[in-house]
Protein backbone atom coordinates (compact mmCIF):
# COMPACT_ATOMS: atom_id res chain seq x y z
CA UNK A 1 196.16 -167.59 -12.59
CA UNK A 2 197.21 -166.05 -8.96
CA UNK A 3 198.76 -168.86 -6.78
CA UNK A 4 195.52 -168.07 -4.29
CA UNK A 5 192.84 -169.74 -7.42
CA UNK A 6 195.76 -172.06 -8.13
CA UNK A 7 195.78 -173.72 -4.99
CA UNK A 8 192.39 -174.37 -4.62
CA UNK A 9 191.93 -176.00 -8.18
CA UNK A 10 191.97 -179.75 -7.50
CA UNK A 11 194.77 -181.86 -8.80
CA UNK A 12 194.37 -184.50 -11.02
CA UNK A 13 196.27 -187.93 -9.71
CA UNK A 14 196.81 -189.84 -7.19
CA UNK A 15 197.38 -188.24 -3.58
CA UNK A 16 196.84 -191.18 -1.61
CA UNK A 17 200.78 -189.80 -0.37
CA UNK A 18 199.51 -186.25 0.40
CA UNK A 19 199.50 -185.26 4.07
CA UNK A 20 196.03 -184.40 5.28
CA UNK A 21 195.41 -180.76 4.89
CA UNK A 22 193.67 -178.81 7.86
CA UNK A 23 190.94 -176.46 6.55
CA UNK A 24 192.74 -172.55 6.03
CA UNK A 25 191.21 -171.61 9.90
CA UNK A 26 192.61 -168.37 9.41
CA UNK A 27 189.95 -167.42 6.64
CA UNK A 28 186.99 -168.82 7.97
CA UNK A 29 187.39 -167.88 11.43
CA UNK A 30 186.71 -164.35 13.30
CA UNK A 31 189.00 -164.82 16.02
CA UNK A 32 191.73 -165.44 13.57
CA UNK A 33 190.80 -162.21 11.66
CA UNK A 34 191.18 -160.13 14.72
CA UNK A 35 194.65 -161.58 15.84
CA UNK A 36 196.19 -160.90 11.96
CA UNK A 37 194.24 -157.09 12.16
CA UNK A 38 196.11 -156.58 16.04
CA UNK A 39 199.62 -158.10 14.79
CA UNK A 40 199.50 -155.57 11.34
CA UNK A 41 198.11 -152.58 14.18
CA UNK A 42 201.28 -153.27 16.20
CA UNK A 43 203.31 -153.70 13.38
CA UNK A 44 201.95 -150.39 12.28
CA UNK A 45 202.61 -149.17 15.27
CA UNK A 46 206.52 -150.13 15.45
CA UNK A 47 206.68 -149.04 12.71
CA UNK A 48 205.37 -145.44 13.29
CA UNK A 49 207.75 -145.48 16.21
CA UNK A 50 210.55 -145.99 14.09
CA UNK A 51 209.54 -143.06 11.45
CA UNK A 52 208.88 -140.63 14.56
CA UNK A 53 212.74 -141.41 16.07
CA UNK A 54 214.01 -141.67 11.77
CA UNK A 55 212.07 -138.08 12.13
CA UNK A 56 213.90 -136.96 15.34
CA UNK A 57 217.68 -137.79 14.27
CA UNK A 58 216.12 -135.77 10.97
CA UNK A 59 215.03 -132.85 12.78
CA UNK A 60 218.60 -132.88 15.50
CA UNK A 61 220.86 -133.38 12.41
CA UNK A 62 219.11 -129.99 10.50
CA UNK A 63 219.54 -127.97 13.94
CA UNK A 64 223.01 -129.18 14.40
CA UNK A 65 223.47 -127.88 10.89
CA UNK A 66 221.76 -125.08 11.42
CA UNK A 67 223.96 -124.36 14.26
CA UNK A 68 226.97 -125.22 12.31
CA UNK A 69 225.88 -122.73 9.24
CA UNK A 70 225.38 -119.96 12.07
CA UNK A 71 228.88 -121.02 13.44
CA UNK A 72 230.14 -120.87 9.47
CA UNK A 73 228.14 -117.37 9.12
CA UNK A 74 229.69 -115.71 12.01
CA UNK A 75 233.20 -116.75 10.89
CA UNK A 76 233.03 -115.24 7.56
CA UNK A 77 231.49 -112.08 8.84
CA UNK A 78 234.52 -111.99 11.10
CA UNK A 79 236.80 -112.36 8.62
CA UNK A 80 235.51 -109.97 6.19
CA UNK A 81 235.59 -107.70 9.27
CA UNK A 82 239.15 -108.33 9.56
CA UNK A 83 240.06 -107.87 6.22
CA UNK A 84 238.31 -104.40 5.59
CA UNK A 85 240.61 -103.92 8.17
CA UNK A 86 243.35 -104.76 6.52
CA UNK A 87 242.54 -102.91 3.41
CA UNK A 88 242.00 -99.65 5.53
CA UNK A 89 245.19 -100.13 6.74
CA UNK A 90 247.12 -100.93 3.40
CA UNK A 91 245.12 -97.63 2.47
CA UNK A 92 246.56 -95.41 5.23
CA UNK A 93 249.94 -96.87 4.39
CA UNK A 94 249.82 -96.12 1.23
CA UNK A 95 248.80 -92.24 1.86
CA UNK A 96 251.36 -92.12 4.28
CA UNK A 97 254.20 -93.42 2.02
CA UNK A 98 253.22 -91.08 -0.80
CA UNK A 99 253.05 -87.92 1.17
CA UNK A 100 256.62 -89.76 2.72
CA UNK A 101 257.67 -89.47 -0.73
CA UNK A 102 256.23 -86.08 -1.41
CA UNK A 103 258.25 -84.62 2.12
CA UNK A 104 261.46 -86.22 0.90
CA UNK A 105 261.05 -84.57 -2.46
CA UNK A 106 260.02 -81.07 -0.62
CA UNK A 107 263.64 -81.64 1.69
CA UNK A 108 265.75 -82.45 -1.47
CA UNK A 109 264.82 -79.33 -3.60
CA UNK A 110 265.16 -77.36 -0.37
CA UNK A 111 267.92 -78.54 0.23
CA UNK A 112 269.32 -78.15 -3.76
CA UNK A 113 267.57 -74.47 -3.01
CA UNK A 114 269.68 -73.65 -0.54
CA UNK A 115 272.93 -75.36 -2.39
CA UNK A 116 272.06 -72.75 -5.20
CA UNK A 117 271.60 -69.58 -2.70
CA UNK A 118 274.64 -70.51 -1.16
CA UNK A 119 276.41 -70.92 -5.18
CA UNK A 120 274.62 -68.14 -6.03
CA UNK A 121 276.34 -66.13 -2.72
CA UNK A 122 279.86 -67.57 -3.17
CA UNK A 123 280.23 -65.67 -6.89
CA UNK A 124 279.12 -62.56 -5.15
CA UNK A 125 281.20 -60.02 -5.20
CA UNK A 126 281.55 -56.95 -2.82
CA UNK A 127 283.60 -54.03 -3.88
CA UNK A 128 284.54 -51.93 -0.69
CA UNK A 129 283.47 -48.40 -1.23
CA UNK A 130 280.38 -49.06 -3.64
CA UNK A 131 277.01 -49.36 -1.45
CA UNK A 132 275.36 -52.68 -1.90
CA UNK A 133 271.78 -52.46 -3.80
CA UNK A 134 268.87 -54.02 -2.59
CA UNK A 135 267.97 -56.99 -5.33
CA UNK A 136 271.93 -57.95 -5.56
CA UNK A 137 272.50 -56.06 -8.96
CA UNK A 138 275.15 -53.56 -9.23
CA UNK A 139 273.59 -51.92 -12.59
């Protein structure tokens, strides 16, 4: 049984000790009806204020992190920026070092070249008397 139909059962005893007990106005009565209805309409009412401002610190704390994603997105696309950079760079450097390489190895065997020639000149002979052939070959 709900307390409601439990309180209205009569008791069984003696209750010759129990305070009087005023009628329940607030049933019976109209004007008492209408104060309970306005107190739950204001209370309603708070508390839709509370939900709109709950709703407002929502909504600013989404655009702050909105901003702060944009602020995120901007960084990254800065730094990827930066390092294609980079990688260009480490590319050009790298091309430049090999043909660096390849220039020093073009100088050396000149350079051996010319060692040779000038070997190559040092066992020549020349005979005064016999004409010199074109091609270095006296046969």
């Amino acid at each position: 049984m709900c307390p409601t139909c439990k309180s209205k059962v009569p008791r069984a005893g003696d209750n010759s000790n129990t305070p009087v007990k005023c009628q329940d106005v607030g049933d019976n009565n109209p004007v008492y009806k209408d104060i309970d209805i306005g107190l739950e309409i204001r209370m309603l009412r708070n508390e839709l204020s509370e939900m709109r401002n709950e709703l407002k610190d929502i909504r600013d704390n989404f655009a702050m992190l909105r901003d702060t994603m944009l602020v995120c997105n901007k960084n990254l696309e800065e730094i990827d920026t930066r390092v294609t950079k980079l990688e260009n760079r480490m590319e050009e450097r790298e091309h430049k070092c090999k043909s660096m390489e390849l220039e020093n190895t073009i100088a050396e065997l000149r350079i051996q070249l010319s060692e040779r020639d000038q070997d190559l000149l040092a066992n020549d002979l020349e005979i005064p008397g016999l004409p010199e052939q074109k091609g270095g070959s006296s046969h």
